[in-house]
PDB file of N, CA and C in Angstrom:
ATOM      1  N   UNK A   1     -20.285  -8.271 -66.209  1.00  0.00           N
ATOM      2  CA  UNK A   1     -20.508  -9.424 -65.331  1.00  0.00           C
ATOM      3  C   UNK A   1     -20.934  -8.948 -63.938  1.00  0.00           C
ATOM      4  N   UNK A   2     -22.103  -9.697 -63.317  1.00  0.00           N
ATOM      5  CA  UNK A   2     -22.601  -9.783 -61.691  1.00  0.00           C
ATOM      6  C   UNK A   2     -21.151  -9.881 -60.939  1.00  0.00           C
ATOM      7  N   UNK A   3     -21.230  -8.998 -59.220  1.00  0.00           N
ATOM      8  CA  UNK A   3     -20.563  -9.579 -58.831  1.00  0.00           C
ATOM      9  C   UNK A   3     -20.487 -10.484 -57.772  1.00  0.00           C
ATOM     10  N   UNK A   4     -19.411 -11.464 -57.889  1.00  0.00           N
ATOM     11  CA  UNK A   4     -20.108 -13.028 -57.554  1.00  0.00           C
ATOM     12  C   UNK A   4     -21.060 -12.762 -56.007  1.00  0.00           C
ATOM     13  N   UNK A   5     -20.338 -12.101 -55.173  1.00  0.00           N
ATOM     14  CA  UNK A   5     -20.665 -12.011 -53.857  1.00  0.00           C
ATOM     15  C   UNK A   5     -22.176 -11.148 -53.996  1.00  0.00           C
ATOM     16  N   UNK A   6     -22.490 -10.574 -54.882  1.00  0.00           N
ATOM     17  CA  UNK A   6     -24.074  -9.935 -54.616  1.00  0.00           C
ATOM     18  C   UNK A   6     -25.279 -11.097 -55.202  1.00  0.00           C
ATOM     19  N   UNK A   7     -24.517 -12.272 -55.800  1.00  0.00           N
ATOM     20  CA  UNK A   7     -25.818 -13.537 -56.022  1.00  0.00           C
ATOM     21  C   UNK A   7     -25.895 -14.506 -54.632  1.00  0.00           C
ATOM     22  N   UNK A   8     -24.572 -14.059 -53.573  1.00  0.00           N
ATOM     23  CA  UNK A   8     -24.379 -15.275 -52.808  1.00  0.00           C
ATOM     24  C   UNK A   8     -25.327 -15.270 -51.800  1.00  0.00           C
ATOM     25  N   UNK A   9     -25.743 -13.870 -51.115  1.00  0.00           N
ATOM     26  CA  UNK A   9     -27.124 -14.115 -50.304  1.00  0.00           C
ATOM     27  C   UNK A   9     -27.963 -15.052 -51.168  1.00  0.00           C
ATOM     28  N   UNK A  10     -28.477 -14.796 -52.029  1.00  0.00           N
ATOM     29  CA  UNK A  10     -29.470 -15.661 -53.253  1.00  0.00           C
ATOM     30  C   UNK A  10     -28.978 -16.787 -53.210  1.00  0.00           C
ATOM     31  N   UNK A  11     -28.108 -17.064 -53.225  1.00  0.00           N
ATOM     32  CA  UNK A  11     -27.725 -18.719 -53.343  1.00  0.00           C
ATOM     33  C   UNK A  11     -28.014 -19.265 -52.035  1.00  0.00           C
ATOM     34  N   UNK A  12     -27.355 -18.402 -50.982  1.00  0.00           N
ATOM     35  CA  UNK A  12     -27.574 -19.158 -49.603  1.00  0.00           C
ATOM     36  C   UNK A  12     -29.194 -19.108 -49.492  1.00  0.00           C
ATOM     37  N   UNK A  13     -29.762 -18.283 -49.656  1.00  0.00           N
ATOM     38  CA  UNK A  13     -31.479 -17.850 -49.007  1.00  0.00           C
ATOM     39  C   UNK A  13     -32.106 -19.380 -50.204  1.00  0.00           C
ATOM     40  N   UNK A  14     -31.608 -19.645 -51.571  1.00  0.00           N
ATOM     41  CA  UNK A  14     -32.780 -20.737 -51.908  1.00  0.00           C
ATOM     42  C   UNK A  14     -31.652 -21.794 -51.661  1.00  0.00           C
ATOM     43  N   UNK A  15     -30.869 -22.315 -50.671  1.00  0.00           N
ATOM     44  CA  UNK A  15     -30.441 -23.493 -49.806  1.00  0.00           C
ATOM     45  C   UNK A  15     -30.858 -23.290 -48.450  1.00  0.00           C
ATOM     46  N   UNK A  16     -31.192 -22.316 -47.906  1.00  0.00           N
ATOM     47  CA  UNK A  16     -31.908 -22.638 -46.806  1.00  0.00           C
ATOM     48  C   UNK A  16     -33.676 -23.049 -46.930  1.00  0.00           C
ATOM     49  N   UNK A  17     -33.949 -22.357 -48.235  1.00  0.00           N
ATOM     50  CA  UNK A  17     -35.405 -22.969 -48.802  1.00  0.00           C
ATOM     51  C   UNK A  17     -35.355 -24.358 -49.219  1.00  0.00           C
ATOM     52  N   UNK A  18     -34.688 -24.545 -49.969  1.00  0.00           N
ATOM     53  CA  UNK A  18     -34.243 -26.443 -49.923  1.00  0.00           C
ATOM     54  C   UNK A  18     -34.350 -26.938 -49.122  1.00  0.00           C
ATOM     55  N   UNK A  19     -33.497 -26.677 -47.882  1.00  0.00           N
ATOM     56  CA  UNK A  19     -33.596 -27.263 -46.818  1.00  0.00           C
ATOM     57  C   UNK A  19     -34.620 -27.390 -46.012  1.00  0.00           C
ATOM     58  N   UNK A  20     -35.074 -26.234 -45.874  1.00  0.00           N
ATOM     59  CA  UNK A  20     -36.656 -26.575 -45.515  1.00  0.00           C
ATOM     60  C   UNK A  20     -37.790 -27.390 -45.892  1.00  0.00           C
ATOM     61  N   UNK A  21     -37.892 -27.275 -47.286  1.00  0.00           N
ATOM     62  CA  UNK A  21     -38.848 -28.218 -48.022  1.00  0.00           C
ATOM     63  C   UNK A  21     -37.956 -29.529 -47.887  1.00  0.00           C
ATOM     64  N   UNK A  22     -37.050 -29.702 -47.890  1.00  0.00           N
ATOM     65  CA  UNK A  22     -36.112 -31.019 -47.940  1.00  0.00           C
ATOM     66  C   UNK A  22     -36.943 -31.620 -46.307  1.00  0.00           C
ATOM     67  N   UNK A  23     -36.528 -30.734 -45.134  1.00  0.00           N
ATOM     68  CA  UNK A  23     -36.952 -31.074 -43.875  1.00  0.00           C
ATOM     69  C   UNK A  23     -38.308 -31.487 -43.438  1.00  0.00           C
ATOM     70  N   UNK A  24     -39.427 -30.920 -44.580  1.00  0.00           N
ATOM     71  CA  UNK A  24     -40.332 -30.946 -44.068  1.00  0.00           C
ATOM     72  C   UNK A  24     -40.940 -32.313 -43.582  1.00  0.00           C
ATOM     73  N   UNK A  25     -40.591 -33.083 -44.569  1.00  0.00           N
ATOM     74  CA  UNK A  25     -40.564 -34.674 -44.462  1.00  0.00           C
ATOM     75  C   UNK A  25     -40.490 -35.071 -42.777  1.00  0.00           C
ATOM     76  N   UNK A  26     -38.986 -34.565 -41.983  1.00  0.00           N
ATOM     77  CA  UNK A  26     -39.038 -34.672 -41.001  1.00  0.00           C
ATOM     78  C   UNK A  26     -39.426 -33.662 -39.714  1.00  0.00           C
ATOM     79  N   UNK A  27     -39.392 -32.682 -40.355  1.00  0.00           N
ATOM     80  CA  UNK A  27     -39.632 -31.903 -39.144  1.00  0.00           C
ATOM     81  C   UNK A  27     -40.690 -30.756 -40.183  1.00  0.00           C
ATOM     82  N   UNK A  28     -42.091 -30.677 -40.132  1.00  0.00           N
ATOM     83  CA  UNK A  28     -43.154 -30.558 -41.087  1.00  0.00           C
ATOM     84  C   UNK A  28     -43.224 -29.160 -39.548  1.00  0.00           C
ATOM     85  N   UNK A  29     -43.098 -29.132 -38.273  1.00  0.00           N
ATOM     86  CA  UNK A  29     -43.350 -28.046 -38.069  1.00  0.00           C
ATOM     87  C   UNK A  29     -42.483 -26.613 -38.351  1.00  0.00           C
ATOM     88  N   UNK A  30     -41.642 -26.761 -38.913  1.00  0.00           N
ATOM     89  CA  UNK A  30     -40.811 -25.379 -40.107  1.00  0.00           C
ATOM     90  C   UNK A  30     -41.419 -24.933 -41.059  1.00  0.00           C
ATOM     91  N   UNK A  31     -42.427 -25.556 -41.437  1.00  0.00           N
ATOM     92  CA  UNK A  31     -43.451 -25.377 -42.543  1.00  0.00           C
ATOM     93  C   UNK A  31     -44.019 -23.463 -41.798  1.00  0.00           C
ATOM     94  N   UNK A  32     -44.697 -24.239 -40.833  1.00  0.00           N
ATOM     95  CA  UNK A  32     -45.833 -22.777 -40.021  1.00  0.00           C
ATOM     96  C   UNK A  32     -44.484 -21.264 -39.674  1.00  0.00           C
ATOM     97  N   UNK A  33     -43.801 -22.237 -39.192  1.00  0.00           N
ATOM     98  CA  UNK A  33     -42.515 -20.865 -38.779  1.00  0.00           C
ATOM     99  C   UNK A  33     -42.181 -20.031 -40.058  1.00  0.00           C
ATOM    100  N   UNK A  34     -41.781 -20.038 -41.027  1.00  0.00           N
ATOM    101  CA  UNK A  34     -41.512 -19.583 -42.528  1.00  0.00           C
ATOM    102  C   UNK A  34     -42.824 -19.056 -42.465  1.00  0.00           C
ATOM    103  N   UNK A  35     -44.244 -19.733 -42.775  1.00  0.00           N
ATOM    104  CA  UNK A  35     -45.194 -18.963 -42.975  1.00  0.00           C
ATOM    105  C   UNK A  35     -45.739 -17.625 -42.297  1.00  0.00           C
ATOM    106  N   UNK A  36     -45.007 -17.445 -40.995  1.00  0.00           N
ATOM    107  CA  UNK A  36     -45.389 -16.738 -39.997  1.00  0.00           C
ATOM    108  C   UNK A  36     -44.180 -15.555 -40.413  1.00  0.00           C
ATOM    109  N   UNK A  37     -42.935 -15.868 -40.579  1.00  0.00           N
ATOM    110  CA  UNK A  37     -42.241 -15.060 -41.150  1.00  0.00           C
ATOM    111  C   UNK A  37     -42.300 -14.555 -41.935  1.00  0.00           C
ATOM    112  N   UNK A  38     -42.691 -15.351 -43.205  1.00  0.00           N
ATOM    113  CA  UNK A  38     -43.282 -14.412 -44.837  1.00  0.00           C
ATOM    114  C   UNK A  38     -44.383 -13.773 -44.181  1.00  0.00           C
ATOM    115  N   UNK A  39     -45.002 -13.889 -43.180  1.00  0.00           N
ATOM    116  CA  UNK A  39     -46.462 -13.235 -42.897  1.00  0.00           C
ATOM    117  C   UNK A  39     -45.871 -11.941 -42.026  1.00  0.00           C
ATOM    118  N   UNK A  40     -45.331 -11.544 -41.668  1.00  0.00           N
ATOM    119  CA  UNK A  40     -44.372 -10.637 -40.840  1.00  0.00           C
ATOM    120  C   UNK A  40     -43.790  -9.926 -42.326  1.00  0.00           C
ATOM    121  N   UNK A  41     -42.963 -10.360 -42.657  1.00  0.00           N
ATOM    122  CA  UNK A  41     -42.474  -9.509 -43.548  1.00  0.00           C
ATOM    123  C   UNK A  41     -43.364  -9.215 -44.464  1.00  0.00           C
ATOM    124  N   UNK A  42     -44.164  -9.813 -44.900  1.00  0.00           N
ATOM    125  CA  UNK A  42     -44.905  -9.241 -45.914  1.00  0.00           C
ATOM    126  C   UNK A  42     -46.213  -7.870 -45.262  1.00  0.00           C
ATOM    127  N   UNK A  43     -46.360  -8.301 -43.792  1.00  0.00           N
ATOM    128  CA  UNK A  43     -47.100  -7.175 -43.416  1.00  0.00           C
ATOM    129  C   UNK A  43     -46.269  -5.825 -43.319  1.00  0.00           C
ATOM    130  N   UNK A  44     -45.052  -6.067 -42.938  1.00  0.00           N
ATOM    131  CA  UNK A  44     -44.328  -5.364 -42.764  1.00  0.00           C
ATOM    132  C   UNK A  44     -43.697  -3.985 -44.017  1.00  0.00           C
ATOM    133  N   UNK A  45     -44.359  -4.646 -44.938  1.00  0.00           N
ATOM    134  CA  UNK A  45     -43.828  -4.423 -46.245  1.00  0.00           C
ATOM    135  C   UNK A  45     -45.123  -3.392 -46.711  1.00  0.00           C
ATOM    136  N   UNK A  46     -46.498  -3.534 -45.988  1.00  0.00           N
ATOM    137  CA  UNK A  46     -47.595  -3.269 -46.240  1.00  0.00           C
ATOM    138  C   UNK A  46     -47.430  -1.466 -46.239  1.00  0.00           C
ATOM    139  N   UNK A  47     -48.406  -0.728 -46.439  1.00  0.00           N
ATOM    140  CA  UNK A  47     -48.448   0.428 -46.523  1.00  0.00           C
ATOM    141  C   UNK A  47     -48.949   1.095 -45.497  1.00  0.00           C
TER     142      UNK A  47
END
């Protein structure tokens, strides 16, 4: 068996993604911030 506490980042990280897409409705500029972040980390990640 996993142990519980190494899925719980994972659980929290896709409820803060919920929440975002949940928000976007109202607050649609969190949309660009996330994108700018995956865009950071993913350069970051680059070679």
């Amino acid at each position: 068996m996993q142990d519980p506490e190494a899925e719980k980042p994972l659980a929290d990280l896709v409820k803060e993604i919920m929440s975002a897409v949940t928000a976007e409705d109202t607050m649609p500029s969190t949309i660009p911030v996330l994108s700018v972040a995956a865009g950071d980390q993913a350069g970051a990640e680059a070679p």
